[in-house]
PDB file of N, CA and C in Angstrom:
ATOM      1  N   UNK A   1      26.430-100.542  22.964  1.00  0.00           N
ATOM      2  CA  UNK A   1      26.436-100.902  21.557  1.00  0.00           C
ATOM      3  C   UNK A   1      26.659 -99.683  20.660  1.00  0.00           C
ATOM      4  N   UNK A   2      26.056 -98.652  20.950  1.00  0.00           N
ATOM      5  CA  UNK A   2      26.289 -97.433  20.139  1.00  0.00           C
ATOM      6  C   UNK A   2      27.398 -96.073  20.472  1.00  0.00           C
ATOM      7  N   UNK A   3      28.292 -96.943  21.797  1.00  0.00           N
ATOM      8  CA  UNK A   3      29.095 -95.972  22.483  1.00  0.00           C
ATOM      9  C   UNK A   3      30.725 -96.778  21.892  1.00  0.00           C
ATOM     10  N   UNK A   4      30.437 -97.957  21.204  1.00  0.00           N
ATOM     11  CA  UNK A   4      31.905 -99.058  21.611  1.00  0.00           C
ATOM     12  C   UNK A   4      32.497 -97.837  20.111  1.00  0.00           C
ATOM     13  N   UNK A   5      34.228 -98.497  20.772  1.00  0.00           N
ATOM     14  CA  UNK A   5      34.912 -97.836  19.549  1.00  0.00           C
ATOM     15  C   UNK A   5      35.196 -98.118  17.968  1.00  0.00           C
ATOM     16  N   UNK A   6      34.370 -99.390  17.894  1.00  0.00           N
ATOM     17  CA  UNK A   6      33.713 -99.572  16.154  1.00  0.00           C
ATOM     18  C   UNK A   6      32.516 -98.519  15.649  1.00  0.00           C
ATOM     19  N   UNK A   7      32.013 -98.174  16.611  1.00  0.00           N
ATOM     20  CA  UNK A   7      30.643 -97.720  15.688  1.00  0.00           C
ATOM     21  C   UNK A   7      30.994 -96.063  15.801  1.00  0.00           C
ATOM     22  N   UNK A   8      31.463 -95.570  17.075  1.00  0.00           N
ATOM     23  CA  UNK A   8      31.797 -94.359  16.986  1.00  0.00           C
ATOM     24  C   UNK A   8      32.943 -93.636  16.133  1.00  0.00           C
ATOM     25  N   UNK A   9      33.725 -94.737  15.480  1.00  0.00           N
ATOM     26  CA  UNK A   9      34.824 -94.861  14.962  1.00  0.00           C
ATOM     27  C   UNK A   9      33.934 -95.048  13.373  1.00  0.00           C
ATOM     28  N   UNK A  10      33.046 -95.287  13.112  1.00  0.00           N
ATOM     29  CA  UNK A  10      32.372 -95.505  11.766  1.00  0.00           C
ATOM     30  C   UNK A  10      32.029 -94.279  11.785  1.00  0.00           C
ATOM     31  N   UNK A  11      31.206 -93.754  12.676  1.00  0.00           N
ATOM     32  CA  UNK A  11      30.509 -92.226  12.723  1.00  0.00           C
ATOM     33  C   UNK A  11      31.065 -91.132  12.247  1.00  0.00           C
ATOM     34  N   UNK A  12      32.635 -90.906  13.002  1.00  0.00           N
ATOM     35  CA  UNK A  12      33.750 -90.078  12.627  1.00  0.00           C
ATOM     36  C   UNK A  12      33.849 -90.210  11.587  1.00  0.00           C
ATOM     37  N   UNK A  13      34.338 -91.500  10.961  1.00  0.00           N
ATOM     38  CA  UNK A  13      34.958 -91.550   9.162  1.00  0.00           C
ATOM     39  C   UNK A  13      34.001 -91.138   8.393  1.00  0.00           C
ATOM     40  N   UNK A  14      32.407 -91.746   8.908  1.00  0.00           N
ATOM     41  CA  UNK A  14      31.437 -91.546   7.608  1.00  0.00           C
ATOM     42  C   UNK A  14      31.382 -89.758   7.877  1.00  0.00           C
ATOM     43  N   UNK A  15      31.543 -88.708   8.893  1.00  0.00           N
ATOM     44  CA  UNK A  15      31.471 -87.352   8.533  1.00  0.00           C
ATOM     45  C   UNK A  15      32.857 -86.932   8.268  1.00  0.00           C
ATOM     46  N   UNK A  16      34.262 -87.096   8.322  1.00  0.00           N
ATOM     47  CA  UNK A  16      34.931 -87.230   7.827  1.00  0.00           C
ATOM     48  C   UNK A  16      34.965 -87.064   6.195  1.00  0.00           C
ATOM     49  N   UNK A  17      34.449 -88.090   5.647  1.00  0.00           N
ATOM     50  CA  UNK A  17      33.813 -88.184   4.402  1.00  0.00           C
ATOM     51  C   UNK A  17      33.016 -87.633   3.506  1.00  0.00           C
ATOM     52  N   UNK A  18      32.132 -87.094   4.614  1.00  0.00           N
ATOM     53  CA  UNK A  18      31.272 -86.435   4.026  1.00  0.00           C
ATOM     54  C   UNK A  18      31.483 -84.863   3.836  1.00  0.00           C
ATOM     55  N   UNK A  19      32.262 -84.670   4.722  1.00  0.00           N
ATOM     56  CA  UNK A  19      33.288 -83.223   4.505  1.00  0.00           C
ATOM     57  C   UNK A  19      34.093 -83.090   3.332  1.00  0.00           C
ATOM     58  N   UNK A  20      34.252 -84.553   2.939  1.00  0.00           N
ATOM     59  CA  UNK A  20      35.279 -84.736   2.160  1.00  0.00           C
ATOM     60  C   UNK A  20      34.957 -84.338   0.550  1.00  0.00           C
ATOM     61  N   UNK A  21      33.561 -84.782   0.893  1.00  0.00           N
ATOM     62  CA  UNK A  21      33.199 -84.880  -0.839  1.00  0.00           C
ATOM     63  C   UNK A  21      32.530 -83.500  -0.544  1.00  0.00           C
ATOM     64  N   UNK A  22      32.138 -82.486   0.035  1.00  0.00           N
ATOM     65  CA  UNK A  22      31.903 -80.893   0.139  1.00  0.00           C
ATOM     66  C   UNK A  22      33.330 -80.526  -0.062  1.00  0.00           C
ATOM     67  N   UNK A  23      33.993 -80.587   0.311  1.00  0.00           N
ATOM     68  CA  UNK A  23      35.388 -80.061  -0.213  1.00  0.00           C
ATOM     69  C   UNK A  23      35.820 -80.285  -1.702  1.00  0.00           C
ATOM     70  N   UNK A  24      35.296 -81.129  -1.708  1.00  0.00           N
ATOM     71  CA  UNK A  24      35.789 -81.639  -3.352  1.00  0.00           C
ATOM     72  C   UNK A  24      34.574 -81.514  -4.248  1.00  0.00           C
ATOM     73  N   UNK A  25      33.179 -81.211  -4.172  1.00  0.00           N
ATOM     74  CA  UNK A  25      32.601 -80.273  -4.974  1.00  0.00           C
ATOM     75  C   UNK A  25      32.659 -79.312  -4.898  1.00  0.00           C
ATOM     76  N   UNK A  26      33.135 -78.393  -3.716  1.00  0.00           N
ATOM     77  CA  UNK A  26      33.340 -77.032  -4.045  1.00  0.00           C
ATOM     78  C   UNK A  26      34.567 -76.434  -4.850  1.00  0.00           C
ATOM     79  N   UNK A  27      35.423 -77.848  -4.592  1.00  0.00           N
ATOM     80  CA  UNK A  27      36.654 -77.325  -4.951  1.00  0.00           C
ATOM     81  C   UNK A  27      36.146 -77.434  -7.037  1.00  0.00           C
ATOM     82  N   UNK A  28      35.883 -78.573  -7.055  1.00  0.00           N
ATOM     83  CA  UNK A  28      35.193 -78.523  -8.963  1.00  0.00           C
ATOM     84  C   UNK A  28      34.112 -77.856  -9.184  1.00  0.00           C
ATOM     85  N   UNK A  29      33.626 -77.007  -8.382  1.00  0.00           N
ATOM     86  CA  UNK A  29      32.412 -76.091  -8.501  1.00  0.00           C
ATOM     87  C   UNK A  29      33.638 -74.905  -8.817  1.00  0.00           C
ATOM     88  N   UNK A  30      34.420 -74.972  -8.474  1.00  0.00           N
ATOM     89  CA  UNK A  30      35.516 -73.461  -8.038  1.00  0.00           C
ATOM     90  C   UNK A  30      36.498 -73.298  -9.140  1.00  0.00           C
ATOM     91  N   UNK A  31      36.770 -74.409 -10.058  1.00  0.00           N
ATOM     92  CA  UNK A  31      37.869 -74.482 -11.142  1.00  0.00           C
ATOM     93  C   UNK A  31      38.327 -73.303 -11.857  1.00  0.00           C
ATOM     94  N   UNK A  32      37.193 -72.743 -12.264  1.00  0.00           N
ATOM     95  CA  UNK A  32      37.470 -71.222 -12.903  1.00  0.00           C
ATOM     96  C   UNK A  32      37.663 -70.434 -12.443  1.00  0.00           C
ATOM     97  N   UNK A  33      37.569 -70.340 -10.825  1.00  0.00           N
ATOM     98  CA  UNK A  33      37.526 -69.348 -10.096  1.00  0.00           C
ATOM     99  C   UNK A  33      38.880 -68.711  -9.761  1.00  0.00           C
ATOM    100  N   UNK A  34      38.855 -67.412 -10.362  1.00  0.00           N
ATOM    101  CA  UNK A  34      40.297 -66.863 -10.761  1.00  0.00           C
ATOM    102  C   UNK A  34      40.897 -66.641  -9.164  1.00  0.00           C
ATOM    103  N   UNK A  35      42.261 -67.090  -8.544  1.00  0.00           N
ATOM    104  CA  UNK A  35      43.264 -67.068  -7.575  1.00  0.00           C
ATOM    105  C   UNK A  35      42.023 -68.687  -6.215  1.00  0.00           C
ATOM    106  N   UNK A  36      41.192 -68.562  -6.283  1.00  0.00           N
ATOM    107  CA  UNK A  36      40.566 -70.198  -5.650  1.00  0.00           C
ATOM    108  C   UNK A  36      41.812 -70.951  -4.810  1.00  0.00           C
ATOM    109  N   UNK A  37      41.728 -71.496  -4.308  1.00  0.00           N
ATOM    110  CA  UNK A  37      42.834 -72.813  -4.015  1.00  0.00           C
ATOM    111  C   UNK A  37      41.908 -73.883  -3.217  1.00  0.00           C
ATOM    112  N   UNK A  38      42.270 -74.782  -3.824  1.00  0.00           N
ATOM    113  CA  UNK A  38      41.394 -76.065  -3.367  1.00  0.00           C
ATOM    114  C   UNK A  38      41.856 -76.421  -1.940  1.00  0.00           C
ATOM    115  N   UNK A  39      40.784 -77.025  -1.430  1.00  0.00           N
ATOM    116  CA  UNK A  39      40.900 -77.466  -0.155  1.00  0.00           C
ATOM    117  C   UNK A  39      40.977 -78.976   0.191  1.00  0.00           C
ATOM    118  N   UNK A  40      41.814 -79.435   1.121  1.00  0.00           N
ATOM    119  CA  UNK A  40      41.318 -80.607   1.334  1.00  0.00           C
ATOM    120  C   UNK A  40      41.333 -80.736   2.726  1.00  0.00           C
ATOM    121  N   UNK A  41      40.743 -82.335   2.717  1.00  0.00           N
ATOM    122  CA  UNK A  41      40.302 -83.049   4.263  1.00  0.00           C
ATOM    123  C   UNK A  41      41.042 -83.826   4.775  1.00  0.00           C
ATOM    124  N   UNK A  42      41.295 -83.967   6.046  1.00  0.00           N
ATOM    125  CA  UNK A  42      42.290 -84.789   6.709  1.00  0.00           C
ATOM    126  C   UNK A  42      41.576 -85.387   7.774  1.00  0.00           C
ATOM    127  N   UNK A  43      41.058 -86.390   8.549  1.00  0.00           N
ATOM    128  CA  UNK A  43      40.683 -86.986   9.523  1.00  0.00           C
ATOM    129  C   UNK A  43      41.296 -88.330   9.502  1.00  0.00           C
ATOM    130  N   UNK A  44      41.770 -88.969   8.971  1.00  0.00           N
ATOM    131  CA  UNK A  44      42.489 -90.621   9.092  1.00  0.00           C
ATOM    132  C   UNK A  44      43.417 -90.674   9.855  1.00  0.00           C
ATOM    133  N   UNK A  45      44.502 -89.954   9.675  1.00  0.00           N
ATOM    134  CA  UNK A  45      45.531 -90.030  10.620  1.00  0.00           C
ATOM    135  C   UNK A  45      45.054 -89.883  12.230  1.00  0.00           C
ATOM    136  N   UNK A  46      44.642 -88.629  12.440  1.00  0.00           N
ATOM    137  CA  UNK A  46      43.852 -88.283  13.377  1.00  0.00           C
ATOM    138  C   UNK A  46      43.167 -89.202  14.454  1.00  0.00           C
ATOM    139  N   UNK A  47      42.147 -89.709  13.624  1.00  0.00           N
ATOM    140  CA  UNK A  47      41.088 -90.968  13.990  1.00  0.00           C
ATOM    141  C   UNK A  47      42.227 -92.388  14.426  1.00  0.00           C
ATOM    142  N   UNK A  48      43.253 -92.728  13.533  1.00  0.00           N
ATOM    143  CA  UNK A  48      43.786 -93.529  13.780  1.00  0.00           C
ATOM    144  C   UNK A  48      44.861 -93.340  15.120  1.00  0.00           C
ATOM    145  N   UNK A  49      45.173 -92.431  15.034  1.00  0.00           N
ATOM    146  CA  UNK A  49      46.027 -92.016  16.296  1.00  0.00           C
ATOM    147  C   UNK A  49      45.251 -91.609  17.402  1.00  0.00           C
ATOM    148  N   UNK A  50      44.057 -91.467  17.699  1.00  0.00           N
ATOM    149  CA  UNK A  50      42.905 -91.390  18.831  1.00  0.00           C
ATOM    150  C   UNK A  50      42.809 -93.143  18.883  1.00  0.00           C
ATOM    151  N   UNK A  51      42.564 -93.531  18.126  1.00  0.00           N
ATOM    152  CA  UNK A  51      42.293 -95.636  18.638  1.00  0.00           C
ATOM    153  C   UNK A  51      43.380 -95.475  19.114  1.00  0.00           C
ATOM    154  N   UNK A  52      44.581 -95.484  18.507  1.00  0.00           N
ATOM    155  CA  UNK A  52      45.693 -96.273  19.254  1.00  0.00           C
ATOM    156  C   UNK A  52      46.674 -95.950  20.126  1.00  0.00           C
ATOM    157  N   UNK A  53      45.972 -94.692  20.692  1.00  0.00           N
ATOM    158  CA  UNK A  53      46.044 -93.857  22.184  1.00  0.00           C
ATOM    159  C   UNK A  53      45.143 -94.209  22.782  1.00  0.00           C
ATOM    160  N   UNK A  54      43.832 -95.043  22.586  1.00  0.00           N
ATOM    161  CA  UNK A  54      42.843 -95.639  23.595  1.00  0.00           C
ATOM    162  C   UNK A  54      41.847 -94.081  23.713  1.00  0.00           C
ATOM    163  N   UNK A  55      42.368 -93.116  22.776  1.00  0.00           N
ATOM    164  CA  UNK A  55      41.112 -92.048  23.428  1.00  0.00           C
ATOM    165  C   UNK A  55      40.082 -92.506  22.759  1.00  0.00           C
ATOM    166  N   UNK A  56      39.262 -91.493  22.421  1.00  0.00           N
ATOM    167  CA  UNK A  56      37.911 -91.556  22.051  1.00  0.00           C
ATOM    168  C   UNK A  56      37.492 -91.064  21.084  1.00  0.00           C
ATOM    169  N   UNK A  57      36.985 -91.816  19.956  1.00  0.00           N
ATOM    170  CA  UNK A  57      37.011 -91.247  18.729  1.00  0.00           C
ATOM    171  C   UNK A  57      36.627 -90.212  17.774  1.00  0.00           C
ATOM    172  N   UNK A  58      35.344 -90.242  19.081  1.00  0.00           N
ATOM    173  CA  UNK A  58      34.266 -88.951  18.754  1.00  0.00           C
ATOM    174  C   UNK A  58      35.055 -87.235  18.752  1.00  0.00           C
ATOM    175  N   UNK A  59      36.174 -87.776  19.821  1.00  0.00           N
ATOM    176  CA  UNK A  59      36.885 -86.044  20.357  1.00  0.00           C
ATOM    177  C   UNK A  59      37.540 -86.065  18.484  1.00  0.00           C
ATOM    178  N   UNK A  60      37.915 -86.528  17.964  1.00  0.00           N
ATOM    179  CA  UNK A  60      38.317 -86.223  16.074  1.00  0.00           C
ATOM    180  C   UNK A  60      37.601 -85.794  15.393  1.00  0.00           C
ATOM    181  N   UNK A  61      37.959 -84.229  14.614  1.00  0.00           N
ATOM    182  CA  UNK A  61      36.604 -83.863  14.144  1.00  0.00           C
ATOM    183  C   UNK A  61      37.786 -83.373  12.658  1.00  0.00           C
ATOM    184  N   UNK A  62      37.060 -83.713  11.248  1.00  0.00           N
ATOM    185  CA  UNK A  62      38.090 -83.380  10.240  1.00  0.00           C
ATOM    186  C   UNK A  62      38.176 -82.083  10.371  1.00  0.00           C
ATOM    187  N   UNK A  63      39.760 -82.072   9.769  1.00  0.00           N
ATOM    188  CA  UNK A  63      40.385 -80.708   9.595  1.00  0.00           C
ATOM    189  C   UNK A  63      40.547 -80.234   7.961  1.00  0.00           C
ATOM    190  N   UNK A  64      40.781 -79.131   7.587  1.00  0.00           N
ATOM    191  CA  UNK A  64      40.620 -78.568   6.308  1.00  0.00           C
ATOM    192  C   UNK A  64      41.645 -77.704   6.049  1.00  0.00           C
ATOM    193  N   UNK A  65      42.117 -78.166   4.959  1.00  0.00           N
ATOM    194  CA  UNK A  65      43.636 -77.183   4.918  1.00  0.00           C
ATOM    195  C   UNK A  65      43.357 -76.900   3.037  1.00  0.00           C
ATOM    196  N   UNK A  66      44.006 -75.893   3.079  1.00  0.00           N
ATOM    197  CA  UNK A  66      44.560 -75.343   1.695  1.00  0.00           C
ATOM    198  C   UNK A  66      45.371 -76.022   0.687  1.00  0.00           C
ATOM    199  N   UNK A  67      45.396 -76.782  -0.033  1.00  0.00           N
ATOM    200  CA  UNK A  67      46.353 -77.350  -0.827  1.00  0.00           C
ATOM    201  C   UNK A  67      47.349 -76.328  -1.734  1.00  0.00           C
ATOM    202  N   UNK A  68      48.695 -76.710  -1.085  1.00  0.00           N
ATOM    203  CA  UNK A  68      49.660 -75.860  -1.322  1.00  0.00           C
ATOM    204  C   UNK A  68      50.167 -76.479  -2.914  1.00  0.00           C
ATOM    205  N   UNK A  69      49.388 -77.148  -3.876  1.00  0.00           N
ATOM    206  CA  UNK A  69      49.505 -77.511  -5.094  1.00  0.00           C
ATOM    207  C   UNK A  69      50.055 -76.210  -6.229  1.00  0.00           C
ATOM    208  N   UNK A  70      50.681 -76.184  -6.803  1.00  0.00           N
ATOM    209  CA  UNK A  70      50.788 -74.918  -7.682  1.00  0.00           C
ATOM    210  C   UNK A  70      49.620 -74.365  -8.900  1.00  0.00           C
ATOM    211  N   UNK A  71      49.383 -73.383  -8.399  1.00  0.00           N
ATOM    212  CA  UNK A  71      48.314 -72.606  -9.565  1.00  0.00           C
ATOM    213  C   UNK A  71      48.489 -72.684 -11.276  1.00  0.00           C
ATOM    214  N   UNK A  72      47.404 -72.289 -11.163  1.00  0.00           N
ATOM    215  CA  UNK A  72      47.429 -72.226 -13.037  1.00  0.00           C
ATOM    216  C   UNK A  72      47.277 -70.695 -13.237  1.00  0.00           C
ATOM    217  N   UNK A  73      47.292 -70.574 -14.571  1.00  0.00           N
ATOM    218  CA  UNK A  73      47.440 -69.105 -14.744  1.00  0.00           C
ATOM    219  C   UNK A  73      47.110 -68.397 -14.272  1.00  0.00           C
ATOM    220  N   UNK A  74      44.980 -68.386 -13.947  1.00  0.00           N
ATOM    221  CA  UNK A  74      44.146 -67.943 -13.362  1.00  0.00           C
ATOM    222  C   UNK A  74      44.369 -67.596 -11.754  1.00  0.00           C
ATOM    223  N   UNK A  75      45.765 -68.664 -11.491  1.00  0.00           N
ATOM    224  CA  UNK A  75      45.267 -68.230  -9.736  1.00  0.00           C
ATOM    225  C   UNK A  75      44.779 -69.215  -9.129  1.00  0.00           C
ATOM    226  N   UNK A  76      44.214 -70.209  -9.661  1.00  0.00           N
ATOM    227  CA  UNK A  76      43.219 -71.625  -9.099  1.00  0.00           C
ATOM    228  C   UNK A  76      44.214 -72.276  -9.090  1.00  0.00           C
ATOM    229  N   UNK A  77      44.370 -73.712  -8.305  1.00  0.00           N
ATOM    230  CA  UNK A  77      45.314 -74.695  -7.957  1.00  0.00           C
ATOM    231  C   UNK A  77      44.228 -75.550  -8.019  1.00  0.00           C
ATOM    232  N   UNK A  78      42.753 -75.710  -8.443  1.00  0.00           N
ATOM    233  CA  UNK A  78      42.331 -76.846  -8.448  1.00  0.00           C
ATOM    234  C   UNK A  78      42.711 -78.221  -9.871  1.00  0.00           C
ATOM    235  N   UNK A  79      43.226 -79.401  -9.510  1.00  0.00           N
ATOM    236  CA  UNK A  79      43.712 -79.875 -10.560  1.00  0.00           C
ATOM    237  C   UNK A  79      42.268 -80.708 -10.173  1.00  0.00           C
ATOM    238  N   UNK A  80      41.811 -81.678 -11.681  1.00  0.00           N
ATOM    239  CA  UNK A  80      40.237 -82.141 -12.087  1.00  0.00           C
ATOM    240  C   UNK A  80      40.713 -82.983 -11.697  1.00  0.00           C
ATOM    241  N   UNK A  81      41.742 -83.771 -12.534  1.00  0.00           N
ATOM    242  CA  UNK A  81      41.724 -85.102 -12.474  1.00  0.00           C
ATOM    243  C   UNK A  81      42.437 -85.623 -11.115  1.00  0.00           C
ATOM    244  N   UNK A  82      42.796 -84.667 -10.156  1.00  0.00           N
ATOM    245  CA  UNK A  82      42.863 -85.244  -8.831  1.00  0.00           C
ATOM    246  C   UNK A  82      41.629 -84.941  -8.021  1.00  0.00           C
ATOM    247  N   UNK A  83      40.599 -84.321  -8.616  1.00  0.00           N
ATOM    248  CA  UNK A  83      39.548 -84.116  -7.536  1.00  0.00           C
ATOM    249  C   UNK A  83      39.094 -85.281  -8.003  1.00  0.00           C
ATOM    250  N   UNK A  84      38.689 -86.227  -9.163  1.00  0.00           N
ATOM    251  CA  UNK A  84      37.751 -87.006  -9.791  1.00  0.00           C
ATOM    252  C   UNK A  84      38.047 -88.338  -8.884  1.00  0.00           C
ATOM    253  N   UNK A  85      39.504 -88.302  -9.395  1.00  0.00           N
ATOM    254  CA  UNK A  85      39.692 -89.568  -8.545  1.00  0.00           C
ATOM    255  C   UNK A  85      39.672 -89.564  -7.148  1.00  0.00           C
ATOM    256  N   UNK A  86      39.976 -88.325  -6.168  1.00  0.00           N
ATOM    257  CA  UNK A  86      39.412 -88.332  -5.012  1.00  0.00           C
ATOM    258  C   UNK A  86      38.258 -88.569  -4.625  1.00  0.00           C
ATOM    259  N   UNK A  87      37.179 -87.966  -5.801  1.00  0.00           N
ATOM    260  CA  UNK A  87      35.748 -88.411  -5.359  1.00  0.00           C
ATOM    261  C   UNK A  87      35.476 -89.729  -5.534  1.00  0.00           C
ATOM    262  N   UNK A  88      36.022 -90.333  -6.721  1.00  0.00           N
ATOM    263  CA  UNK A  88      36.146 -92.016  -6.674  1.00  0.00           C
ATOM    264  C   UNK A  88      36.120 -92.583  -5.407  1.00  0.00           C
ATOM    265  N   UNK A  89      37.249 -92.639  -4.750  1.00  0.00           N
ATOM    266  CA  UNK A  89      37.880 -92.919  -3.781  1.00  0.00           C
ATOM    267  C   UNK A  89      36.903 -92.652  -2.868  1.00  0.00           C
ATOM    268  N   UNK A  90      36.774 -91.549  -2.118  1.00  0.00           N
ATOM    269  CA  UNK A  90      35.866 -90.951  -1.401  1.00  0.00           C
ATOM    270  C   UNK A  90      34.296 -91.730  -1.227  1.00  0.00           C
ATOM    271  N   UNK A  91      33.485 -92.043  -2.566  1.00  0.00           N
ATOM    272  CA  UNK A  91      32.560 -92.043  -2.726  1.00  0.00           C
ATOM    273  C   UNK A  91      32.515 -93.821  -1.915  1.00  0.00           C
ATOM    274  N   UNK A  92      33.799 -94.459  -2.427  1.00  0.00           N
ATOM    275  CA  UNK A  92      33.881 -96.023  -2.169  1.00  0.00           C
ATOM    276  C   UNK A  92      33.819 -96.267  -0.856  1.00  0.00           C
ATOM    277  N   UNK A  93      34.662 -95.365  -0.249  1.00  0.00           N
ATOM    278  CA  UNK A  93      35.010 -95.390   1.120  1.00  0.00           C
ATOM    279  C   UNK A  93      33.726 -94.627   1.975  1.00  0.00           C
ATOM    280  N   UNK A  94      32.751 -94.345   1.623  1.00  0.00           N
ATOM    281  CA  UNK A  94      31.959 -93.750   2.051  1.00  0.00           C
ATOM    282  C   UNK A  94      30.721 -94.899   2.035  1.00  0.00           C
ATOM    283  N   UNK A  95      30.688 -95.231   1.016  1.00  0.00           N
ATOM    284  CA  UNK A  95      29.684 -96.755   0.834  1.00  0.00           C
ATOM    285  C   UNK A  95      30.414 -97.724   1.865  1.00  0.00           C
ATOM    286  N   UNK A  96      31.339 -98.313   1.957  1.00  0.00           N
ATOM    287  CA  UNK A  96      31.632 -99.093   2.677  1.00  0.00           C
ATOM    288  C   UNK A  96      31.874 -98.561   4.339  1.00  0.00           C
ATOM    289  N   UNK A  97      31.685 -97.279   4.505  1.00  0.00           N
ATOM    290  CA  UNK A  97      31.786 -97.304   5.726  1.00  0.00           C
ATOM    291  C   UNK A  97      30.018 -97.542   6.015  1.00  0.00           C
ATOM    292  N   UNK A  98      28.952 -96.689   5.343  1.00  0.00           N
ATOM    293  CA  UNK A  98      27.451 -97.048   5.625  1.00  0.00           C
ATOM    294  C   UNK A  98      27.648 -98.334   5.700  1.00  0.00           C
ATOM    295  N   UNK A  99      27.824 -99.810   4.595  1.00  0.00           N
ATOM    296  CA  UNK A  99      27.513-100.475   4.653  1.00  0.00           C
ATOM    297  C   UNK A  99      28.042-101.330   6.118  1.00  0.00           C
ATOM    298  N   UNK A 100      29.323-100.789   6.307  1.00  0.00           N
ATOM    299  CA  UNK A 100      29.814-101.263   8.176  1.00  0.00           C
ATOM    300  C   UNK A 100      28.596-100.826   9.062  1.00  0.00           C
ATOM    301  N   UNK A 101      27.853 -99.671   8.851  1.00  0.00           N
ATOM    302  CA  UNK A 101      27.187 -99.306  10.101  1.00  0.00           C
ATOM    303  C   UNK A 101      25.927 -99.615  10.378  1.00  0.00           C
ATOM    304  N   UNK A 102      26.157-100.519   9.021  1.00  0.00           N
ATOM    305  CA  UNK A 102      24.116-100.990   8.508  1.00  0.00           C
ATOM    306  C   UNK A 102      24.469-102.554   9.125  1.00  0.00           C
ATOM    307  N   UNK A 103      25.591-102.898   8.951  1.00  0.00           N
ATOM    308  CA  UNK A 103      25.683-104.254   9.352  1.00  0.00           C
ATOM    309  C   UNK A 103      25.550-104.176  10.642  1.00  0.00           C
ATOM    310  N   UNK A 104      26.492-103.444  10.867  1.00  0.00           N
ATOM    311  CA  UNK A 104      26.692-103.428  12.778  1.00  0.00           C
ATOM    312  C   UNK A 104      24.939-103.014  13.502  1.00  0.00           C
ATOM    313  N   UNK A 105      24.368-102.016  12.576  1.00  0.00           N
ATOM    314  CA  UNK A 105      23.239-101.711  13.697  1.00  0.00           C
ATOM    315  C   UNK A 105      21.847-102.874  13.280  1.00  0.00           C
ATOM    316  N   UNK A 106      22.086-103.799  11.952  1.00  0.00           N
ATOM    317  CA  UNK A 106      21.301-104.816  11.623  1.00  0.00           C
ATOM    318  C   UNK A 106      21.577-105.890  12.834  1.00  0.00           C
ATOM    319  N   UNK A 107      22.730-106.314  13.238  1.00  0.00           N
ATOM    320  CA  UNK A 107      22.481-106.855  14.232  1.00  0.00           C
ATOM    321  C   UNK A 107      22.075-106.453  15.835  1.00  0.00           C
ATOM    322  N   UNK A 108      21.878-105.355  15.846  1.00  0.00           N
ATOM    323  CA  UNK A 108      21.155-104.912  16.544  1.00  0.00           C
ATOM    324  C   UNK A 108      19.609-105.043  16.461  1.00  0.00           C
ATOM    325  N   UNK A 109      19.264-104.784  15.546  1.00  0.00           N
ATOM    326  CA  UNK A 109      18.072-104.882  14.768  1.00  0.00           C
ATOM    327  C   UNK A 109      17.242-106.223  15.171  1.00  0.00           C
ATOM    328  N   UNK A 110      18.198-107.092  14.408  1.00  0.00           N
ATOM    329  CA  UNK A 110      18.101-108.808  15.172  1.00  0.00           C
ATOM    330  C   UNK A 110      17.964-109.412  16.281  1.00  0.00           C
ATOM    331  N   UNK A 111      18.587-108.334  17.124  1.00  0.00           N
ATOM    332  CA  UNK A 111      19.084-109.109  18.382  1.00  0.00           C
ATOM    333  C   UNK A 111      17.396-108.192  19.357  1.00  0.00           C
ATOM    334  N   UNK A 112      17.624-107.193  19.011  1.00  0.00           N
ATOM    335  CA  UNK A 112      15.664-106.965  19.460  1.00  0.00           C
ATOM    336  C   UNK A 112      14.858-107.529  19.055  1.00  0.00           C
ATOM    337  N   UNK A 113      14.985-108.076  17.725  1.00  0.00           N
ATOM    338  CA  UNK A 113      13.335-108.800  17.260  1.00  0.00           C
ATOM    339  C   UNK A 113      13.701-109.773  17.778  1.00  0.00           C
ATOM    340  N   UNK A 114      14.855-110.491  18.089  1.00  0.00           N
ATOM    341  CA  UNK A 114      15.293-112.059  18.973  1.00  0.00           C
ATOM    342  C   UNK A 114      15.205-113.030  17.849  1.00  0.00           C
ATOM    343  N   UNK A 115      15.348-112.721  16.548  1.00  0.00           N
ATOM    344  CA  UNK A 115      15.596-113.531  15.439  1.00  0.00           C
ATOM    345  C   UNK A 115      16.981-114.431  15.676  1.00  0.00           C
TER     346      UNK A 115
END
């Protein structure tokens, strides 16, 4: 139950994610920060191409790259209004993956009390 490739496949995305939104407060923690370049996260492709090679989802661990976006005067390449809406995004996809893993381990939950 806690080895199948739904739940280990939830596990990945929800740290995935959670890398995701550390990348993206540091990167709006970093805005002023003269020459900075924002970072971002990549695990989807990844994760998705481990399912549908039959490997194993757990071997996917996110990767972190430099966004080759163009700088501002300062040297920083962090743009706001693409971190904001990334964290949007991010934050949604992060709720709905908990709420997959609360469902999935609630019936677990169930299926011990024999409800």
């Amino acid at each position: 139950m806690f080895d199948d490739i739904s739940s280990s496949s939830l596990r990945v995305a929800a740290a995935g994610l959670a890398a995701r939104q550390s990348a993206i407060a540091n990167n709006i923690a970093n805005i002023e920060t003269p020459g900075y370049r924002a970072r971002k996260v990549e695990f989807e492709q990844a994760l998705s191409g481990a399912i549908a090679h039959g490997d194993s989802p757990d071997s996917v661990t996110p990767s972190t790259q430099t966004s080759l976006e163009p700088t501002r005067l300062n040297g920083s390449n962090v743009n706001l209004d693409e971190e904001t809406l990334s964290h949007i995004d991010t934050t949604m996809r992060y709720q709905l993956t908990m709420r997959a893993l609360d469902s999935k381990y609630g019936l677990l939950r169930d299926a011990i009390k024999g409800a």
